[in-house]
Structure formats: C-alpha cells, structure tokens
Protein backbone atom coordinates (compact mmCIF):
# COMPACT_ATOMS: atom_id res chain seq x y z
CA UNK A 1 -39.33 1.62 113.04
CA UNK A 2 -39.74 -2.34 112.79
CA UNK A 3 -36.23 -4.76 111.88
CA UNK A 4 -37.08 -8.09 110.04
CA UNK A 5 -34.47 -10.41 110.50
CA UNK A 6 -35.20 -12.14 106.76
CA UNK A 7 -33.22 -15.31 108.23
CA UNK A 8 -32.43 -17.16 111.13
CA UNK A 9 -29.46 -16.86 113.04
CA UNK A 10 -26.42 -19.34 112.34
CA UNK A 11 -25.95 -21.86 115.53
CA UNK A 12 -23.06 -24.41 115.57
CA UNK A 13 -24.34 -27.31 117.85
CA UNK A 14 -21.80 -28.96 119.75
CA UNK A 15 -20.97 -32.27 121.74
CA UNK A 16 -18.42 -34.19 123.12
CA UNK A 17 -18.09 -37.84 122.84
CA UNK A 18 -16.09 -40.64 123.38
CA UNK A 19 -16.55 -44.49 123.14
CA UNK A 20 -18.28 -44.96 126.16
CA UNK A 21 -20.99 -43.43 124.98
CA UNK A 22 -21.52 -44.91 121.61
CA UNK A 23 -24.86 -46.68 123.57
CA UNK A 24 -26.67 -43.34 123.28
CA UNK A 25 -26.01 -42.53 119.50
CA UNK A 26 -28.75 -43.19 117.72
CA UNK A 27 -30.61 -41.03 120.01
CA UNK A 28 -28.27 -38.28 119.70
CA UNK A 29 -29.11 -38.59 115.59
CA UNK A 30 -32.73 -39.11 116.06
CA UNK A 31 -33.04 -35.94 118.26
CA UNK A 32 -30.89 -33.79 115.42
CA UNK A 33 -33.56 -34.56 113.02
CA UNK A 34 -36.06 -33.47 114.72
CA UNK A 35 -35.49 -29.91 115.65
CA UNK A 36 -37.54 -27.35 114.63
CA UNK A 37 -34.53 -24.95 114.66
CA UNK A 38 -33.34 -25.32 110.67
CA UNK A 39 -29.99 -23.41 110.30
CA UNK A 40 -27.92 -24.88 112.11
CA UNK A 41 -24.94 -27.12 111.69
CA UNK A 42 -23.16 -30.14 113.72
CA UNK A 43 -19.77 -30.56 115.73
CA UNK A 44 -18.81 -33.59 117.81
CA UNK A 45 -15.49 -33.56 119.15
CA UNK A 46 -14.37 -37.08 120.10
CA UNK A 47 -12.32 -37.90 123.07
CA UNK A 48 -12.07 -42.14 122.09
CA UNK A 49 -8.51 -43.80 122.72
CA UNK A 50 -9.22 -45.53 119.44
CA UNK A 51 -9.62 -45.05 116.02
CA UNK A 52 -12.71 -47.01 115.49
CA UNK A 53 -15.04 -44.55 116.98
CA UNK A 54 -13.85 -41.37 115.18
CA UNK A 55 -14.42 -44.08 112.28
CA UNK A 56 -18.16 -45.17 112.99
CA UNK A 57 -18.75 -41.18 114.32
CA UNK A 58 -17.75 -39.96 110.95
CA UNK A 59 -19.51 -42.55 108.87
CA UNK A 60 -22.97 -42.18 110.48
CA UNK A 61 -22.53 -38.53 110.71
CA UNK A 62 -21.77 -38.46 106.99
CA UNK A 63 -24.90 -40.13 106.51
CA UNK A 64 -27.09 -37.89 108.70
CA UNK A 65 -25.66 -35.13 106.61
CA UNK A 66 -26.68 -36.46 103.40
CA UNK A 67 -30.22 -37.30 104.19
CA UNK A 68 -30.42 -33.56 106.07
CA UNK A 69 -28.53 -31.16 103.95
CA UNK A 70 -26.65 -30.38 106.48
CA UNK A 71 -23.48 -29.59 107.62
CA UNK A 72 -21.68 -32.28 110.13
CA UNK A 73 -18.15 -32.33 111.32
CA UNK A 74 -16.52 -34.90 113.63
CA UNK A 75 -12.86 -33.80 115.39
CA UNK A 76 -11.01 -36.16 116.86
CA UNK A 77 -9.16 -34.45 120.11
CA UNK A 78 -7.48 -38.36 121.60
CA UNK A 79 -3.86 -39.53 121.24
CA UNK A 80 -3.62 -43.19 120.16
CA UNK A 81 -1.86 -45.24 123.03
C-alpha cells in the first residue's frame, strides 16, 4: 500500500526580535522569499522597549505579506517603560 500526502505539511516559522536587531531585517525578509518550502506562515515576537519597532515590524511585514500571499503576524511581548 502507497500514502500520498496530496499537500504539504503546515509550518509556522518563528523568530524573536527586538530593536537591536532591526540592522539584519531586510535579510530576514529577503531570505522568507526565497524558500522553496511554500506553506508556511510567519511569527515574530518582538521583545523592543518601544513602540516604534513593533510599528516598522508590522508595517514591513504587512507588506511582505501582500506581495507573498502569505500569512505574517508580529506580537509584541515588551512593557513600555
């Protein structure tokens, strides 16, 4: 007896962040789009004292999403000081 899996499993990527490491961003894009691996979807879960990161996470993850169909969510985990 032979199984076909007819689709590919579901994979959540995820990745911590904070501020410091807003350098290395574009990268971090860049290397989402090109995977080979096709259904999956995105998590970052920022650790930034301040709002402005969650704020430039969320808009350039918004726009990764649109131009690859897929799904992108950014949590913010930090307390404001």
């Amino acid at each position: 007896m032979v199984f076909k899996c007819m689709t590919l499993p579901h994979v959540l990527i995820g990745c911590p962040t904070f501020e410091g490491k807003k350098y290395c961003l574009q990268e971090y894009f860049e290397g989402l789009s090109g995977l080979t691996y096709k259904n999956f979807e995105v998590c970052l879960v920022d650790n930034s004292f301040t709002p402005a990161y969650a704020s430039l996470l969320e808009s350039q993850a918004k726009k990764w999403a649109v131009e690859n169909g897929k799904p992108f969510t950014v949590h913010r985990m930090a307390f404001d000081l």
